[in-house]
N, C-alpha and C. Protein backbone atom coordinates (compact mmCIF):
# COMPACT_ATOMS: atom_id res chain seq x y z
N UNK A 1 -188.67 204.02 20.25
CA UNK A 1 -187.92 203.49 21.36
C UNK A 1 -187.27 202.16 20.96
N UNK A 2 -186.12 201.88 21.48
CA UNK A 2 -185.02 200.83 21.15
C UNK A 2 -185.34 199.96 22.27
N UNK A 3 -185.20 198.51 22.60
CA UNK A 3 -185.45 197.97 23.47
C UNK A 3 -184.05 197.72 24.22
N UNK A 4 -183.49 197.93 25.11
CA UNK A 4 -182.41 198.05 26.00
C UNK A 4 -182.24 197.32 27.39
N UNK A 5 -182.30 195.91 27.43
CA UNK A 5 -182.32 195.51 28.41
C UNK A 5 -181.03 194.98 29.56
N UNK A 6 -181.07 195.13 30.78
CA UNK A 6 -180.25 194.71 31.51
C UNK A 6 -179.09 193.39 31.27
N UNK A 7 -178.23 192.87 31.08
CA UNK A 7 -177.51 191.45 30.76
C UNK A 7 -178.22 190.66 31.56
N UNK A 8 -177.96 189.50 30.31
CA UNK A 8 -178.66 188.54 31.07
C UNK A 8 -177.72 187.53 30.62
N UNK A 9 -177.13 186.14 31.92
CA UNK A 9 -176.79 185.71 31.68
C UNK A 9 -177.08 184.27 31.12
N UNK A 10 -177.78 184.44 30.74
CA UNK A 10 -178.06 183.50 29.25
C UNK A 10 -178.04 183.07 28.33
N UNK A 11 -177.27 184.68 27.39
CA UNK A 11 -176.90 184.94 26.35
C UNK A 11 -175.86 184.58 26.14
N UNK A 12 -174.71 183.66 26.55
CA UNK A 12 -173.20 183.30 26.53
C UNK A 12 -173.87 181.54 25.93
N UNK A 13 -174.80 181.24 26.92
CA UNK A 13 -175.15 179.29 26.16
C UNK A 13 -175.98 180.16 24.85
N UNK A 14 -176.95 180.80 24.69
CA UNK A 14 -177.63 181.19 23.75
C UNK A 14 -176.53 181.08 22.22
N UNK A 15 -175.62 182.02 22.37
CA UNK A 15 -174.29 182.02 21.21
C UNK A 15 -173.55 180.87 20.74
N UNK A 16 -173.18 179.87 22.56
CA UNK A 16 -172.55 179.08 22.10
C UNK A 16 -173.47 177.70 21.45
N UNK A 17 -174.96 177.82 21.78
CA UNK A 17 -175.62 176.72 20.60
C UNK A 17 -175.51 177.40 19.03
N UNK A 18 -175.82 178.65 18.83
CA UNK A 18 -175.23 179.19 17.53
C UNK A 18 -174.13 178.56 16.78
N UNK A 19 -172.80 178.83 18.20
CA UNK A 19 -171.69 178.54 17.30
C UNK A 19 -171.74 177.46 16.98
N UNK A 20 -172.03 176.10 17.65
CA UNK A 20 -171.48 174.77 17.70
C UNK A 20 -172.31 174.64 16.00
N UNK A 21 -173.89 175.14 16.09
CA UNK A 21 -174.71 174.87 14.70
C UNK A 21 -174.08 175.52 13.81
N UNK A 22 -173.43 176.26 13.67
CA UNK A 22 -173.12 177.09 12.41
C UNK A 22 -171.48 176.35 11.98
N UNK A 23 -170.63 175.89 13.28
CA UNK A 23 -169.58 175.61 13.47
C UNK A 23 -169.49 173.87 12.37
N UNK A 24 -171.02 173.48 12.84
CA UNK A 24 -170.79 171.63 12.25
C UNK A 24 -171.47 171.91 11.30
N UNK A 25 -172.56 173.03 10.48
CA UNK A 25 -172.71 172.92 9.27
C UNK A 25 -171.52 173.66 8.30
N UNK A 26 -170.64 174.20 8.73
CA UNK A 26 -169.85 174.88 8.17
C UNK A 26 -168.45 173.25 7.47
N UNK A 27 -168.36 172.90 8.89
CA UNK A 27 -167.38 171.70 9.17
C UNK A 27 -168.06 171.11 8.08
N UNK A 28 -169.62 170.49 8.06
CA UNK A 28 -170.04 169.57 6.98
C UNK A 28 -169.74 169.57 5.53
N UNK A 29 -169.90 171.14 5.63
CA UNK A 29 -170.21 172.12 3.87
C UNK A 29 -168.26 172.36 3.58
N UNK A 30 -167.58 171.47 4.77
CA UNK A 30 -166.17 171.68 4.08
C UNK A 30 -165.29 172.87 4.06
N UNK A 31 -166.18 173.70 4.61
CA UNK A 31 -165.47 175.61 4.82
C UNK A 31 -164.54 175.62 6.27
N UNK A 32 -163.30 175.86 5.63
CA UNK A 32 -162.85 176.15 6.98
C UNK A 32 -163.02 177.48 7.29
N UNK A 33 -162.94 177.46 8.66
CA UNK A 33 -163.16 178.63 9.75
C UNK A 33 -162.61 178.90 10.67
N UNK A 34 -162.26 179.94 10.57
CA UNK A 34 -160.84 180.83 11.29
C UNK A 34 -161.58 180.62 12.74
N UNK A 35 -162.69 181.12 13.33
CA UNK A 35 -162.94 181.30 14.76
C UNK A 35 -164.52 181.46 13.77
N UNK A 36 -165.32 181.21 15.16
CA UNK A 36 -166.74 182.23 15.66
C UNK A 36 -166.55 182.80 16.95
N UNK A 37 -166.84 183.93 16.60
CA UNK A 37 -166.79 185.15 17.72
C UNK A 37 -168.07 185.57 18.20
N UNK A 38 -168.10 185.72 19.35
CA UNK A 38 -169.64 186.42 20.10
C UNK A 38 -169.20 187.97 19.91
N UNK A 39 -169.81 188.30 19.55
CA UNK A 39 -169.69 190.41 19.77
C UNK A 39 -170.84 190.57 20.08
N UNK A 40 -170.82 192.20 19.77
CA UNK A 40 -171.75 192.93 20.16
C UNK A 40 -172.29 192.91 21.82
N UNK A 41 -172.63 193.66 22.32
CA UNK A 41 -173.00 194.29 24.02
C UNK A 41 -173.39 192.60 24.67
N UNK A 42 -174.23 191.82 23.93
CA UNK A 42 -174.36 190.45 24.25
C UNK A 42 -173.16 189.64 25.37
N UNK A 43 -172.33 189.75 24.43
CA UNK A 43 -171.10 189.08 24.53
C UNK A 43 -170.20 190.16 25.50
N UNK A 44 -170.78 190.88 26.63
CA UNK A 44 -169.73 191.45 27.48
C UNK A 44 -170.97 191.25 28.93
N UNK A 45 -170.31 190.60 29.59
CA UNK A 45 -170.78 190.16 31.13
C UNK A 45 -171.32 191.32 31.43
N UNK A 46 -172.05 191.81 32.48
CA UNK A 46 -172.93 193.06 32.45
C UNK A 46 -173.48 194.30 32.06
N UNK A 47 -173.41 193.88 30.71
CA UNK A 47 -173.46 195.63 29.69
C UNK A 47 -174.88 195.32 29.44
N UNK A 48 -175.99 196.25 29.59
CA UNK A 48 -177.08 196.40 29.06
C UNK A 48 -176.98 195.73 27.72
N UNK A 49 -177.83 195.29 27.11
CA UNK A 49 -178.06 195.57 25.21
C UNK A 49 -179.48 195.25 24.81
N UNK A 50 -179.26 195.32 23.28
CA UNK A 50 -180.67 194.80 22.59
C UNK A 50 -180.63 192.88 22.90
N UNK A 51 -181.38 192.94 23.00
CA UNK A 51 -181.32 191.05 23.09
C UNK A 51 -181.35 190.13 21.89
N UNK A 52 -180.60 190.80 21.84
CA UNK A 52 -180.04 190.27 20.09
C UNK A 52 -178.46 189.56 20.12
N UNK A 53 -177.96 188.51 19.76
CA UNK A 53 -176.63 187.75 19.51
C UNK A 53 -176.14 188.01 18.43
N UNK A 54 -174.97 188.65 18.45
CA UNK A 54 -174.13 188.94 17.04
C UNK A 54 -173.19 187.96 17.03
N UNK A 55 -173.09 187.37 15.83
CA UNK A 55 -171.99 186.25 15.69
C UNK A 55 -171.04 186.75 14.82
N UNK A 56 -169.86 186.65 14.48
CA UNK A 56 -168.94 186.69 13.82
C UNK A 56 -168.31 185.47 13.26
N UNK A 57 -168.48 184.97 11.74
CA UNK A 57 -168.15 183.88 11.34
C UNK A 57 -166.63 184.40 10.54
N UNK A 58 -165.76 183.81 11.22
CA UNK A 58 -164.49 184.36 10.73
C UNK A 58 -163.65 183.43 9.29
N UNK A 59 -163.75 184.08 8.17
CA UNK A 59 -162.99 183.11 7.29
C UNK A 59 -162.16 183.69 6.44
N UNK A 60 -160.59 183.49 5.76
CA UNK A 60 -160.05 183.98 4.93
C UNK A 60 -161.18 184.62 3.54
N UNK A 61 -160.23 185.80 3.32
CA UNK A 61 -161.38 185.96 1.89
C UNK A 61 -162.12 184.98 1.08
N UNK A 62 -160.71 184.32 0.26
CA UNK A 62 -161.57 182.72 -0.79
C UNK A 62 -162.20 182.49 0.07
N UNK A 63 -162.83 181.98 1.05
CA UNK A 63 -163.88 181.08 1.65
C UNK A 63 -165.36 181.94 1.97
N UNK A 64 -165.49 183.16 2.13
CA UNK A 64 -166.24 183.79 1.83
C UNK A 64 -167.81 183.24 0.94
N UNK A 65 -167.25 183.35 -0.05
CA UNK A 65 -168.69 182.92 -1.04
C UNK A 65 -169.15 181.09 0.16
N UNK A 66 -168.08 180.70 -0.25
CA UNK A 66 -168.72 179.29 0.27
C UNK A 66 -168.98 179.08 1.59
N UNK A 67 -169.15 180.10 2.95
CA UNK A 67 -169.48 180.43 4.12
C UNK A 67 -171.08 180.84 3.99
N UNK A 68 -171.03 182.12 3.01
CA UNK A 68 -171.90 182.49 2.73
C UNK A 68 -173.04 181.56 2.42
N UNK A 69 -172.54 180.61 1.38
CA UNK A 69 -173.49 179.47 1.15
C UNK A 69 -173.92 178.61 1.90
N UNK A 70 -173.34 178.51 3.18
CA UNK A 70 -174.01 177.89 3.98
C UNK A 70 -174.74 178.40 4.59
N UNK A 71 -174.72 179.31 5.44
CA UNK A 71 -175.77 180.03 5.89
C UNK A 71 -177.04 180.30 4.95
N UNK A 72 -177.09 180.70 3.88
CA UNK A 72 -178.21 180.39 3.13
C UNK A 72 -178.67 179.24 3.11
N UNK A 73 -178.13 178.01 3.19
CA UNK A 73 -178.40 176.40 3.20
C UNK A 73 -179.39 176.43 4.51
N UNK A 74 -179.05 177.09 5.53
CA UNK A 74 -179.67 177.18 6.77
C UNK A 74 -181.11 177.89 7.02
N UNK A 75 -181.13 179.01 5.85
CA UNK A 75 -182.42 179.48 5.82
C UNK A 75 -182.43 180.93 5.83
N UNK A 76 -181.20 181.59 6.23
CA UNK A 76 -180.49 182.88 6.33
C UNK A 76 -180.72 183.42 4.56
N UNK A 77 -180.58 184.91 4.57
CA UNK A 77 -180.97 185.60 3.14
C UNK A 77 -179.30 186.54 3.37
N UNK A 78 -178.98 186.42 2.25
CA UNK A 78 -177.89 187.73 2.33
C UNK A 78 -178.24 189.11 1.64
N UNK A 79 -178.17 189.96 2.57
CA UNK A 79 -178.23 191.46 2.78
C UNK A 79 -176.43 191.87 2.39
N UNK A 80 -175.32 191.18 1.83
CA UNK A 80 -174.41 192.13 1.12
C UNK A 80 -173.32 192.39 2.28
N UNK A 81 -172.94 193.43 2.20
CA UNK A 81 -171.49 194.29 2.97
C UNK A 81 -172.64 195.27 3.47
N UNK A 82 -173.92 195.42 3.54
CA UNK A 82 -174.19 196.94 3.91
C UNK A 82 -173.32 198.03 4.35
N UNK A 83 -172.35 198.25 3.75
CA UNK A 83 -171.70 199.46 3.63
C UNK A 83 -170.26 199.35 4.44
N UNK A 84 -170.49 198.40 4.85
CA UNK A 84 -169.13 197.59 6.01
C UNK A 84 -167.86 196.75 5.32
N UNK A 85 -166.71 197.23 4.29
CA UNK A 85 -166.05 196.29 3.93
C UNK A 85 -165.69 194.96 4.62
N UNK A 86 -165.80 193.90 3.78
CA UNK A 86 -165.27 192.49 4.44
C UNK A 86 -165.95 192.04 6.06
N UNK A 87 -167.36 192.49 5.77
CA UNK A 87 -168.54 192.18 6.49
C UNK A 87 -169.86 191.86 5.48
N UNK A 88 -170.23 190.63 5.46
CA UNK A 88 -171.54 190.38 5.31
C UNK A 88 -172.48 190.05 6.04
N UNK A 89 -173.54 190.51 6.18
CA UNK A 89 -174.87 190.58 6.70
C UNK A 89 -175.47 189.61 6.07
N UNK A 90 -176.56 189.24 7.41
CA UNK A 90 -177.85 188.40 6.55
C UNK A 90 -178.73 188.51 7.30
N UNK A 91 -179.89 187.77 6.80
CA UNK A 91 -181.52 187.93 7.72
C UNK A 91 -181.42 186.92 8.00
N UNK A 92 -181.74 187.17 9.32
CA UNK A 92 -182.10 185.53 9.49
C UNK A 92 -183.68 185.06 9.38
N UNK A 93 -183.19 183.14 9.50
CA UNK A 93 -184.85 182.81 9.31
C UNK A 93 -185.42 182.70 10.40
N UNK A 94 -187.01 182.53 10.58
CA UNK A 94 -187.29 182.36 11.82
C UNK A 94 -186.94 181.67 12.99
N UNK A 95 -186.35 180.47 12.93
CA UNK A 95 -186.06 179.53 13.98
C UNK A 95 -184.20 180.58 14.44
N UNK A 96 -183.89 181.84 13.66
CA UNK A 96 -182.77 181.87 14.41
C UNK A 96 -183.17 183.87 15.08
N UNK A 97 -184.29 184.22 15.05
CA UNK A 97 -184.73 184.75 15.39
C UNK A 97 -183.96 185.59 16.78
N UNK A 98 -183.36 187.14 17.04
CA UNK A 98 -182.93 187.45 17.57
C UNK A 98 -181.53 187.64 17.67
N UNK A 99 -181.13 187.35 16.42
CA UNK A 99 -179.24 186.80 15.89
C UNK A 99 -179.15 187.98 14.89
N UNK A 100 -177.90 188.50 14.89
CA UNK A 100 -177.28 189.04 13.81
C UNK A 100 -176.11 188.02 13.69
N UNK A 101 -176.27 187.76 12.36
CA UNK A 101 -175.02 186.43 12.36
C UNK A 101 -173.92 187.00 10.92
N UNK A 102 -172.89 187.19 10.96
CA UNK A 102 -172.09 187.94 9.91
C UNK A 102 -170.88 186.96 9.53
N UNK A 103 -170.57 186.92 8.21
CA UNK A 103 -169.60 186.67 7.95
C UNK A 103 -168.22 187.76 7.69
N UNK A 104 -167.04 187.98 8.42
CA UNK A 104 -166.60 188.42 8.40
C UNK A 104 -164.71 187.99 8.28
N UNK A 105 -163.80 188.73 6.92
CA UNK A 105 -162.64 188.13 6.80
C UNK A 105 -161.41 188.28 7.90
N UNK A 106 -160.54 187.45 7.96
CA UNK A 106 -160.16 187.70 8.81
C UNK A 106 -159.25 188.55 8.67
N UNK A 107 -158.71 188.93 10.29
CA UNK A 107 -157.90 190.29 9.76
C UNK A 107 -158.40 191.59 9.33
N UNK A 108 -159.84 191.59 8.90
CA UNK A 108 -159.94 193.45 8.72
C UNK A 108 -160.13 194.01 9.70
N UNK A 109 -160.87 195.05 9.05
CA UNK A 109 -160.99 196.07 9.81
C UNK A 109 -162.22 196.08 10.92
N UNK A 110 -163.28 195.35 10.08
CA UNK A 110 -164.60 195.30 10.71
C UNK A 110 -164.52 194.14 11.74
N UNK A 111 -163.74 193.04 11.64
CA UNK A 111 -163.38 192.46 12.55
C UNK A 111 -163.06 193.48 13.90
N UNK A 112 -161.75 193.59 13.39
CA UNK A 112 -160.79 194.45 14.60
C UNK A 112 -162.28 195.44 15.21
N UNK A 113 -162.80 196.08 14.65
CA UNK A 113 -163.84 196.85 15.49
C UNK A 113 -164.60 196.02 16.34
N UNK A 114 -165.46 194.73 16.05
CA UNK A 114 -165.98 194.45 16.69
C UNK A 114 -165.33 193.77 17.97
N UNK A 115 -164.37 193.32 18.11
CA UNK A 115 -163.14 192.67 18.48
C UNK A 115 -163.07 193.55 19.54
N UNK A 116 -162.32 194.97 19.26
CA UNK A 116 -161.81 195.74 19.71
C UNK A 116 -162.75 195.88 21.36
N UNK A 117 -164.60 196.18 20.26
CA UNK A 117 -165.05 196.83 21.66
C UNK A 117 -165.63 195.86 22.57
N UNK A 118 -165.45 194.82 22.34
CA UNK A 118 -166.02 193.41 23.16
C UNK A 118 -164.98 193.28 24.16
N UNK A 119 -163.50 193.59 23.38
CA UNK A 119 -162.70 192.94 24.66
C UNK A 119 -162.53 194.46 25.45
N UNK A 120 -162.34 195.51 25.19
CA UNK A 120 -161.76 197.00 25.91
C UNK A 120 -163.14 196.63 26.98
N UNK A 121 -164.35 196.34 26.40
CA UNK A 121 -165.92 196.58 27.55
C UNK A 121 -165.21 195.68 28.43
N UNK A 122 -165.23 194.73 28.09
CA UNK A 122 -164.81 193.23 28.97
C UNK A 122 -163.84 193.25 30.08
N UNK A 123 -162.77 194.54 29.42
CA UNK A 123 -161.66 195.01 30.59
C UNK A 123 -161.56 196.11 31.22
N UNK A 124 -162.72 196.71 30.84
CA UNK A 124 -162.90 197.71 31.72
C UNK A 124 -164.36 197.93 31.93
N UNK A 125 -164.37 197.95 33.43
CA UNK A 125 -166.12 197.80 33.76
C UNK A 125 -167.04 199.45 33.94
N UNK A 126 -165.77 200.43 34.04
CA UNK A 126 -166.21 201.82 34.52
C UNK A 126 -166.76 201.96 32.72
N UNK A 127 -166.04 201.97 32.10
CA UNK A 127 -165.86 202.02 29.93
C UNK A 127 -167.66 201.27 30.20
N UNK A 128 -167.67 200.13 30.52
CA UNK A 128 -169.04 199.38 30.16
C UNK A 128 -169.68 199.68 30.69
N UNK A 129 -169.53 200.40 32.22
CA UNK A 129 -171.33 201.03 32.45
C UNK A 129 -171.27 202.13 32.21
N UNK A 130 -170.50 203.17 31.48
CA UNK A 130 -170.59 204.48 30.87
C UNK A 130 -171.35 204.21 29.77
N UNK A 131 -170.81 203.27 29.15
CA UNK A 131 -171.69 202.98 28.03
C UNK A 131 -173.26 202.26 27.95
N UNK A 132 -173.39 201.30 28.81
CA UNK A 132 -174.89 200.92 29.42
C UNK A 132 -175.72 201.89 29.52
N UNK A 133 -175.36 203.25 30.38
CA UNK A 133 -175.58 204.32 30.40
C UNK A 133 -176.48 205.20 28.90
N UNK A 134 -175.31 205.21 28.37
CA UNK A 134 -175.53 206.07 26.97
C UNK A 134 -176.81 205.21 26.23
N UNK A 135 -176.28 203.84 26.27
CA UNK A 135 -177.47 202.88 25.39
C UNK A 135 -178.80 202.71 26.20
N UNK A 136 -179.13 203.02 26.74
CA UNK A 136 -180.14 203.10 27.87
C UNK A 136 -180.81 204.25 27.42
N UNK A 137 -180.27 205.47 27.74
CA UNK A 137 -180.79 206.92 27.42
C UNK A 137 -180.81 207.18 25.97
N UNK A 138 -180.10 206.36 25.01
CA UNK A 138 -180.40 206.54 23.56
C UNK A 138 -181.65 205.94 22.95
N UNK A 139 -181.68 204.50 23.87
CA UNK A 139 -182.94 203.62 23.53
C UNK A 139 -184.18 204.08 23.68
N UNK A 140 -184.27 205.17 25.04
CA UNK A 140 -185.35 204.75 25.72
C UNK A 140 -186.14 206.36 24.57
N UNK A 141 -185.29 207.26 23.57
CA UNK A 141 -185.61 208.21 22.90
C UNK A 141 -185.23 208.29 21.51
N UNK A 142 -184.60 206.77 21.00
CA UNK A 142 -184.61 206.91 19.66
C UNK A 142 -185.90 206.32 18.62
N UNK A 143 -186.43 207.21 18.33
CA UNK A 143 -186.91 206.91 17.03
C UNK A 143 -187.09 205.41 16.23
N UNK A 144 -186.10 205.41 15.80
CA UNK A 144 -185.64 204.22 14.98
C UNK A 144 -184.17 203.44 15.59
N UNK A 145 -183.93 202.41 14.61
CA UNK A 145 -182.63 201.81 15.53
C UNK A 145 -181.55 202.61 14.33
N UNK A 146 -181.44 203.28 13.57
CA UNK A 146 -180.68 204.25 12.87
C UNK A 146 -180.33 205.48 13.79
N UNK A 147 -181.43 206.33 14.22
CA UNK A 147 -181.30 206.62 15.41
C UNK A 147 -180.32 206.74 16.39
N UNK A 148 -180.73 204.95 16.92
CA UNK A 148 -180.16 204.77 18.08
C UNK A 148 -178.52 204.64 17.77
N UNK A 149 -178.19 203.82 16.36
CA UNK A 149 -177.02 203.53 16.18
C UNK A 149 -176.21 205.02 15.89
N UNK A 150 -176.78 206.02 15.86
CA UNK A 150 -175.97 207.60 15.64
C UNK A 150 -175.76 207.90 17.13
N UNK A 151 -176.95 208.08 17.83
CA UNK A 151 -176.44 208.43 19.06
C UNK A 151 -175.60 207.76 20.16
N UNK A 152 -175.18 206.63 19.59
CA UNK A 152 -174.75 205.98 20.85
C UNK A 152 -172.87 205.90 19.53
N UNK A 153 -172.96 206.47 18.55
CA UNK A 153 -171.69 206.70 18.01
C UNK A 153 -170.62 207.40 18.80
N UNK A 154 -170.45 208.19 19.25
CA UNK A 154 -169.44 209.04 19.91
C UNK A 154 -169.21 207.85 21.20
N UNK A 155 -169.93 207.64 21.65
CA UNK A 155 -169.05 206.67 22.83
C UNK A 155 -168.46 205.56 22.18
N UNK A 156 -169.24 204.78 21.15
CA UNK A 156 -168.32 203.95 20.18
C UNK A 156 -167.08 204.38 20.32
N UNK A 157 -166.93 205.10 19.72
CA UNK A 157 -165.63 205.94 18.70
C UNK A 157 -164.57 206.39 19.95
N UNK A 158 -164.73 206.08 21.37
CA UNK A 158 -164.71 206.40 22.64
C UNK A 158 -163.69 205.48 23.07
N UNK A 159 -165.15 203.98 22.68
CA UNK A 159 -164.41 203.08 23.59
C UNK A 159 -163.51 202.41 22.34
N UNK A 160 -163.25 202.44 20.95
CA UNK A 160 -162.56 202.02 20.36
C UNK A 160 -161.14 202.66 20.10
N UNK A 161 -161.08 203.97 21.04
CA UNK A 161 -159.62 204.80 21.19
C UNK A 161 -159.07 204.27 21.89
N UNK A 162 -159.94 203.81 23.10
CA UNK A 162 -159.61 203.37 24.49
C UNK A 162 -158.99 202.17 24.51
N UNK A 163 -159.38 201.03 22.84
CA UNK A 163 -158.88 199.88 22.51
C UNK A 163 -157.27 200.11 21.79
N UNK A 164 -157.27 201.21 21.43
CA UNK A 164 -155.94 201.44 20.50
C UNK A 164 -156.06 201.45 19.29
N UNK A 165 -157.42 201.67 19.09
CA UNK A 165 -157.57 201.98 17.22
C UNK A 165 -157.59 203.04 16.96
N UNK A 166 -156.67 203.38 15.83
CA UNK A 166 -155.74 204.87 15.21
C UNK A 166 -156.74 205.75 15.19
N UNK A 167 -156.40 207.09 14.72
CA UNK A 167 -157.49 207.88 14.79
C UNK A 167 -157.69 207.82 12.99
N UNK A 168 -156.67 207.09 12.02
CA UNK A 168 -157.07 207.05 10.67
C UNK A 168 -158.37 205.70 10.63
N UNK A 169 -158.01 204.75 11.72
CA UNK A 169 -159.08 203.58 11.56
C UNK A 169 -160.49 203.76 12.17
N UNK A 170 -160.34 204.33 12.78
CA UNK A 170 -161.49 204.40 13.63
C UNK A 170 -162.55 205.81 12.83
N UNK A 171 -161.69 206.71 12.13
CA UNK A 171 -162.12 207.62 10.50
C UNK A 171 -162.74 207.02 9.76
N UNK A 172 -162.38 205.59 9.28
CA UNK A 172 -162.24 204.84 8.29
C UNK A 172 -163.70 203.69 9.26
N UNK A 173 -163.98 203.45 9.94
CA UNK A 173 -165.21 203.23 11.37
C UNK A 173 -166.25 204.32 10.71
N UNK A 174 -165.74 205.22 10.62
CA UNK A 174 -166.78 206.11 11.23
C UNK A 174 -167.36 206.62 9.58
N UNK A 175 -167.04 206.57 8.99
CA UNK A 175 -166.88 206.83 7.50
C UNK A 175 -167.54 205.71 6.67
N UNK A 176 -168.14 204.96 7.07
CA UNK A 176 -169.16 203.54 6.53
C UNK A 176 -170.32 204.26 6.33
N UNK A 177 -170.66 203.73 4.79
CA UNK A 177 -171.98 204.27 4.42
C UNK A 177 -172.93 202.95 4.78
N UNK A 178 -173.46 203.26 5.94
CA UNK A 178 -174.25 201.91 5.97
C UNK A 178 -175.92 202.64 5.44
N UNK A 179 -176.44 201.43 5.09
CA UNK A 179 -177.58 202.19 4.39
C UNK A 179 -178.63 202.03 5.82
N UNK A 180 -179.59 203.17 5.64
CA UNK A 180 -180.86 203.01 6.15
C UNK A 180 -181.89 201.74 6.29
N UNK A 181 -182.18 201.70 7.77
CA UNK A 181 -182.77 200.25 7.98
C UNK A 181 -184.38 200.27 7.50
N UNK A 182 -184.86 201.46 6.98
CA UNK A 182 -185.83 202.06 5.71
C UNK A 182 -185.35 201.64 4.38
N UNK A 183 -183.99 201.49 4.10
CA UNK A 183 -183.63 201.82 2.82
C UNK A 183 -183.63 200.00 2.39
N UNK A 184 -182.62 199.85 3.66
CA UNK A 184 -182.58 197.95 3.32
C UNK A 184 -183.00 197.48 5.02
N UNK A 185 -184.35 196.92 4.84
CA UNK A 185 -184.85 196.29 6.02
C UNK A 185 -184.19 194.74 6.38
N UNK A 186 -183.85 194.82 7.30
CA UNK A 186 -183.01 193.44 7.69
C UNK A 186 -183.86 193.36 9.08
């Protein structure tokens, strides 16, 4: 079972102490930065989710490595692209506990996805409790969160048509070898 809880509005100051910390060690370490973005179900006013904060640290390619390095400065481990071009992953350390925090370039693709389904949920509320829905009934019978992230794919792939992403990009979505959260534990 996946844990799937109701929104809570909490999670909007929760992100924005994220950003401002990640925002002035970034500023310190000299990296400029395109945006930080809230995604993921978090970051949409009444959508169920995991109670987890996904951040999006947005930076031209070159800046990459040296983004990266800060977040490790912070205590964060990097876990790579797991299978996501021009997305990096990391673990976080304990004090950031409950965060998926990513560096991501600007302009791709993995951007535009996460992008995509934060704002389509955000503008359409029938789209976000269809989907509350699905993540609810996927949670409350998946297995693992591999699992959960297959079954709750087709409404993905749903609400990212619904955003205007091609049917070659959203292929190119769906077509990520992300590895097993068995294979690489994060």
């Amino acid at each position: 079972m996946i844990t799937v809880v109701d929104y809570d509005p909490a999670w909007p100051r929760r992100f924005e102490a994220l950003r401002q910390e990640y925002a002035k060690a970034m500023a310190d370490a000299g990296v400029p930065v395109m945006a930080i973005e809230h995604v993921g179900s978090t970051s949409v006013p009444g959508l169920a989710a995991k109670p987890v904060i996904d951040c999006d640290i947005i930076v031209v390619e070159a800046d990459v490595a040296a983004a990266s390095d800060v977040l490790v400065s912070l205590g964060f481990s990097p876990l790579g692209e797991l299978g996501i071009p021009q997305r990096w992953a990391f673990k976080e350390p304990d004090r950031f506990a409950g965060t998926n925090t990513y560096v991501v370039v600007e302009g791709s693709l993995s951007l535009r996805n996460h992008l995509v389904v934060r704002d389509t949920l955000r503008s359409d509320a029938d789209l976000r409790d269809e989907y509350a829905t699905v993540k609810k009934q996927v949670g409350a019978t998946a297995a693992t969160i591999d699992d959960y992230g297959r079954g709750k794919n087709a409404m993905v792939q749903k609400i990212l048509a619904e955003g205007g992403v091609s049917d070659v990009e959203r292929a190119s979505i769906d077509g990520n070898q992300v590895p097993s959260h068995e294979d690489v534990p994060r």
